[in-house]
Structure formats: C-alpha cells, structure tokens
Protein backbone atom coordinates (compact mmCIF):
# COMPACT_ATOMS: atom_id res chain seq x y z
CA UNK A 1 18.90 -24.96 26.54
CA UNK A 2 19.64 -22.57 29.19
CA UNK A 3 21.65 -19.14 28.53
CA UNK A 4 24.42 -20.38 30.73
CA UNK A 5 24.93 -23.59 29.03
CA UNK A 6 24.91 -21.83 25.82
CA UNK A 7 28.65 -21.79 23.88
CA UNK A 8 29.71 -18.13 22.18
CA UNK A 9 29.44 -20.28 18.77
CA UNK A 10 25.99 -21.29 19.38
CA UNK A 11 24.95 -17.32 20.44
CA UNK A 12 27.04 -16.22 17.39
CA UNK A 13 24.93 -18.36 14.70
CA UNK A 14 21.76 -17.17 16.72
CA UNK A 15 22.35 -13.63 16.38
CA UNK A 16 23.87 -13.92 12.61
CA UNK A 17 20.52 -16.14 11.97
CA UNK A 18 18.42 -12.88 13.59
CA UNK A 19 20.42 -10.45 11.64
CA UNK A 20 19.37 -12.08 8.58
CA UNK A 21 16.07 -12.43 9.00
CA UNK A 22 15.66 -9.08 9.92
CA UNK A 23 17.38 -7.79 7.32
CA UNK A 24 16.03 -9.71 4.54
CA UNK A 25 13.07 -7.60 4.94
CA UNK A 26 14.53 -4.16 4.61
CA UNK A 27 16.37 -5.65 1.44
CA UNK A 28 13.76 -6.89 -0.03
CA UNK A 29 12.22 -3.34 0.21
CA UNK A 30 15.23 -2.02 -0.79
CA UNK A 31 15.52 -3.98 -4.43
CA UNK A 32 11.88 -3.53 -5.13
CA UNK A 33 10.39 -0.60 -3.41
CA UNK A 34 7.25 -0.28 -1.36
CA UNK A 35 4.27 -2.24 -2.27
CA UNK A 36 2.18 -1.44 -5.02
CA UNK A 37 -1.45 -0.27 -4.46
CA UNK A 38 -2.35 -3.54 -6.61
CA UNK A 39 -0.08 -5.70 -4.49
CA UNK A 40 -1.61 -4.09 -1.19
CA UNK A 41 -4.94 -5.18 -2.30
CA UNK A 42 -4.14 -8.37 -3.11
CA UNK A 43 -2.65 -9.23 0.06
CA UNK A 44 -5.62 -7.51 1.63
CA UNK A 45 -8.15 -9.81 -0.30
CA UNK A 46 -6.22 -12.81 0.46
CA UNK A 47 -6.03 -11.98 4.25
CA UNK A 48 -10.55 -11.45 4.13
CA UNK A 49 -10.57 -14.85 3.17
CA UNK A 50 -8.78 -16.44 5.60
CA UNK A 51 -10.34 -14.52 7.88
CA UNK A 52 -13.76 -15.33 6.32
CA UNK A 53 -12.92 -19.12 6.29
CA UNK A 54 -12.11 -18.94 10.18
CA UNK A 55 -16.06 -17.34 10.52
CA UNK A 56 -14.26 -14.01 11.79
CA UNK A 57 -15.56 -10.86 10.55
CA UNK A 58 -12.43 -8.81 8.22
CA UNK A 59 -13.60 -5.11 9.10
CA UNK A 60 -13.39 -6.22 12.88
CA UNK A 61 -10.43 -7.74 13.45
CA UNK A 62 -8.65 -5.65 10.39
CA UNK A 63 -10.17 -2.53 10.78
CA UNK A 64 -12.46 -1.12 7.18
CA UNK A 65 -10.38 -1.12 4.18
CA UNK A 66 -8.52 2.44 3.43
CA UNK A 67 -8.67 3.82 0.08
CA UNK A 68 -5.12 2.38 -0.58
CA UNK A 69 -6.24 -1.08 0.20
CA UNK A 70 -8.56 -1.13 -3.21
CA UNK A 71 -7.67 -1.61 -6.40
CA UNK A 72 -10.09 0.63 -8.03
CA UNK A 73 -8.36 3.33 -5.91
C-alpha cells in the first residue's frame, strides 16, 4: 500500500502498534531490571549454538566472550 493511499486510521494503528513494541522493551526492563550475569550467559550459550549449527565460528561473528558473558564470572 502506498503512503498516499494510506487512511489516518490505518497510520494511527501503525504508529500505536510501533509504540508498543518499542515500549514493551523498556518495560520489561523496567519490572525486572537488567539482565542477570547468569541470564547473559545463557543467552550467550544459546546464541554459540546456533551459530555453531549454521558452521559459523561464535568468537568471529560475536566477538570473544567478556568476563560478564560467563557464568563462573
């Protein structure tokens, strides 16, 4: 759909749909506070598989893991 054929209803529910989304994230943040160092290295782990699983190398396209990425940190 072009912008010109586009009704102010239709660009109101696209930029309350943005707003949300966006701001589901900082909420979510908000109620529970950053990640945990545990958390961090979970997501990191999960991330070197997939990666691994694709036959890409982690510390290349991830850069090496920081201290804060371990768990026994």
């Amino acid at each position: 759909m072009c912008m010109s054929c586009m009704t102010s209803a239709e660009a109101l529910f696209m930029n309350g749909a943005g707003i949300l989304a966006v701001g589901s994230v900082g909420l979510r943040r908000i109620r529970f506070g950053p990640l945990s160092g545990e958390r961090r290295a979970s997501i990191r782990h999960d991330t070197e598989t997939f990666l691994r699983s694709m036959e890409l190398d982690p510390d290349s396209v991830l850069g090496p893991a920081t201290a804060t990425d371990n768990i026994d940190a």
